[in-house]
C-alpha atoms as a PDB file:
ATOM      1  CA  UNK A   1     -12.710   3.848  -8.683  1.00  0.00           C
ATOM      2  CA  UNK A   2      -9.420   2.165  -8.804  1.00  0.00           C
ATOM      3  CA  UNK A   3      -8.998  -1.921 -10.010  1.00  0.00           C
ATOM      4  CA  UNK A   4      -6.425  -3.292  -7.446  1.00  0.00           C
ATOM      5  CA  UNK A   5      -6.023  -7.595  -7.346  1.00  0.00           C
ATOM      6  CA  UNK A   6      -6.169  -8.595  -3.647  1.00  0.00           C
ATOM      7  CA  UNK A   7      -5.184 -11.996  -3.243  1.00  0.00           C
ATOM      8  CA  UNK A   8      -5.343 -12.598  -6.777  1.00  0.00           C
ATOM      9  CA  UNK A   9      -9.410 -11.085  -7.021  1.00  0.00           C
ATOM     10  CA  UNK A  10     -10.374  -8.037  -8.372  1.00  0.00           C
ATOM     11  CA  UNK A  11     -11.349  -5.604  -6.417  1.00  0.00           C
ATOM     12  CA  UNK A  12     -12.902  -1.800  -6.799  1.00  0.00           C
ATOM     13  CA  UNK A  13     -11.392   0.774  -4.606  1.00  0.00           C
ATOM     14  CA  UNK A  14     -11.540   4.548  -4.239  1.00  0.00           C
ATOM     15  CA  UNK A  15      -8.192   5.981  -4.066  1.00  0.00           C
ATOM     16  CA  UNK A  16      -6.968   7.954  -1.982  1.00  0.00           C
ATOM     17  CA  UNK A  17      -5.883   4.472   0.111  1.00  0.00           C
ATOM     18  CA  UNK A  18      -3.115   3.227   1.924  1.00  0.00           C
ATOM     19  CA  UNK A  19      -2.406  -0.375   3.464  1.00  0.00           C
ATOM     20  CA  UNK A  20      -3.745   0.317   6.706  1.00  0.00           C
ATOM     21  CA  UNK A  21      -7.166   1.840   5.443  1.00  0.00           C
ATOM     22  CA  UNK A  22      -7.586  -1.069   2.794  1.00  0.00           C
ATOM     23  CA  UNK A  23      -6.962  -3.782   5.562  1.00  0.00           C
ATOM     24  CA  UNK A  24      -9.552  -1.862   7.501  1.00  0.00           C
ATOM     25  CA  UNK A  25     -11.973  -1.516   4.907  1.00  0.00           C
ATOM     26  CA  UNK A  26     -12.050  -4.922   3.207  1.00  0.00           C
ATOM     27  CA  UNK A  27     -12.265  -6.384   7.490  1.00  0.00           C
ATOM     28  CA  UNK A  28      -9.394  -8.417   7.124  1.00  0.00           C
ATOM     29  CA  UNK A  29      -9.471 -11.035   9.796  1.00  0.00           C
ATOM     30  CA  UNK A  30      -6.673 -10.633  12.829  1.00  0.00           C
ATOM     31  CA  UNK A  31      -5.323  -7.805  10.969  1.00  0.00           C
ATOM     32  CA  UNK A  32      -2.539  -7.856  14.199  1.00  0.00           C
ATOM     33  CA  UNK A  33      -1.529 -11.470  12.737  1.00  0.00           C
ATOM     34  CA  UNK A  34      -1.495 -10.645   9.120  1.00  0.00           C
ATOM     35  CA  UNK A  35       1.771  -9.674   7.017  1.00  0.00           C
ATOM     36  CA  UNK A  36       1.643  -7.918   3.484  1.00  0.00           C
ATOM     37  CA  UNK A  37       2.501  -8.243   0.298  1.00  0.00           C
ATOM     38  CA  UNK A  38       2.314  -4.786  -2.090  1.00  0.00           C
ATOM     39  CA  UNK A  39       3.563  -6.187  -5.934  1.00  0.00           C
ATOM     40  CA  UNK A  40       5.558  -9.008  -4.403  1.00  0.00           C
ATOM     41  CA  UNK A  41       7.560  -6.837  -1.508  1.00  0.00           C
ATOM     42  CA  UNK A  42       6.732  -7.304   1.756  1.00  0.00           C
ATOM     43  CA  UNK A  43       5.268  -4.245   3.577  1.00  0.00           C
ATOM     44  CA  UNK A  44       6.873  -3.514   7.058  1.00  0.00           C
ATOM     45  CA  UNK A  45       3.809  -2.696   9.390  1.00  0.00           C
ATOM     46  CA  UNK A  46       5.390   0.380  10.706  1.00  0.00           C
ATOM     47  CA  UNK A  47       5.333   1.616   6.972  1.00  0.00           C
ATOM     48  CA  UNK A  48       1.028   0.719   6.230  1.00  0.00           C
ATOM     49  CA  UNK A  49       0.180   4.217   6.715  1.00  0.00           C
ATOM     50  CA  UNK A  50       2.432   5.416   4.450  1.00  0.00           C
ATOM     51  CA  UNK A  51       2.296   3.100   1.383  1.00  0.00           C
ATOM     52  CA  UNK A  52      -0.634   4.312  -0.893  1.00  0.00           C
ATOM     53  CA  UNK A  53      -2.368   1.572  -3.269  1.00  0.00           C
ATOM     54  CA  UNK A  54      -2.424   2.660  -6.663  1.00  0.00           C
ATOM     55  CA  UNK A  55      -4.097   1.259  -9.620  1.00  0.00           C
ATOM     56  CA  UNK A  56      -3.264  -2.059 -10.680  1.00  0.00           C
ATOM     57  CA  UNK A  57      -1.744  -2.975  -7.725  1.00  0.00           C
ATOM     58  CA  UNK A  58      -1.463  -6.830  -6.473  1.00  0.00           C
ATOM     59  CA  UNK A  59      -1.918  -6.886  -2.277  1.00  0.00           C
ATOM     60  CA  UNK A  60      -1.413 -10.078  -0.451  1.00  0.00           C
ATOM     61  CA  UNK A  61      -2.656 -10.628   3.229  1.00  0.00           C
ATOM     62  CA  UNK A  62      -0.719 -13.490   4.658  1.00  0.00           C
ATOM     63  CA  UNK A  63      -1.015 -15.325   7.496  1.00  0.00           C
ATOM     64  CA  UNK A  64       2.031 -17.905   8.887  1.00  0.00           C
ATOM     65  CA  UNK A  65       0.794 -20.411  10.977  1.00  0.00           C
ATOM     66  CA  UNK A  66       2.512 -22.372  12.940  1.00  0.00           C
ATOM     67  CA  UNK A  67       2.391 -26.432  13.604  1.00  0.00           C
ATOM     68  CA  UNK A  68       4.673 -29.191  14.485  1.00  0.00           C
ATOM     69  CA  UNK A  69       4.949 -32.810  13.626  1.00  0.00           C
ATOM     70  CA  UNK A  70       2.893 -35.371  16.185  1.00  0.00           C
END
């Protein structure tokens, strides 16, 4: 088991694991809307599948919403 900090929590992971198999395995919510962070550099999502998490590694899911002034 790996320590990786997702979204600022710990979290145990078995490695091998790439982006695409972490967002699938911690059920990230509207993983279609969702960009990512690996240590502070945003992940293109062409390029999940081949970025592997390693240990120690901070991954951010964000989400940009959108709004407007009323």
């Amino acid at each position: 088991m790996a320590k990786i900090y997702v979204n600022g929590e710990a979290q145990e992971v078995a490695l091998p694991l790439n982006v695409t198999q972490l967002i699938k395995q911690l059920l990230v919510e509207n993983p279609e809307m969702v960009s990512v962070q690996v240590n502070e550099e945003f992940a293109e999502r062409e390029d999940w599948n081949n970025i592997e998490v390693k240990e120690g590694d901070k991954v951010d899911f964000l989400y940009f919403m959108g709004g407007g002034a009323r």
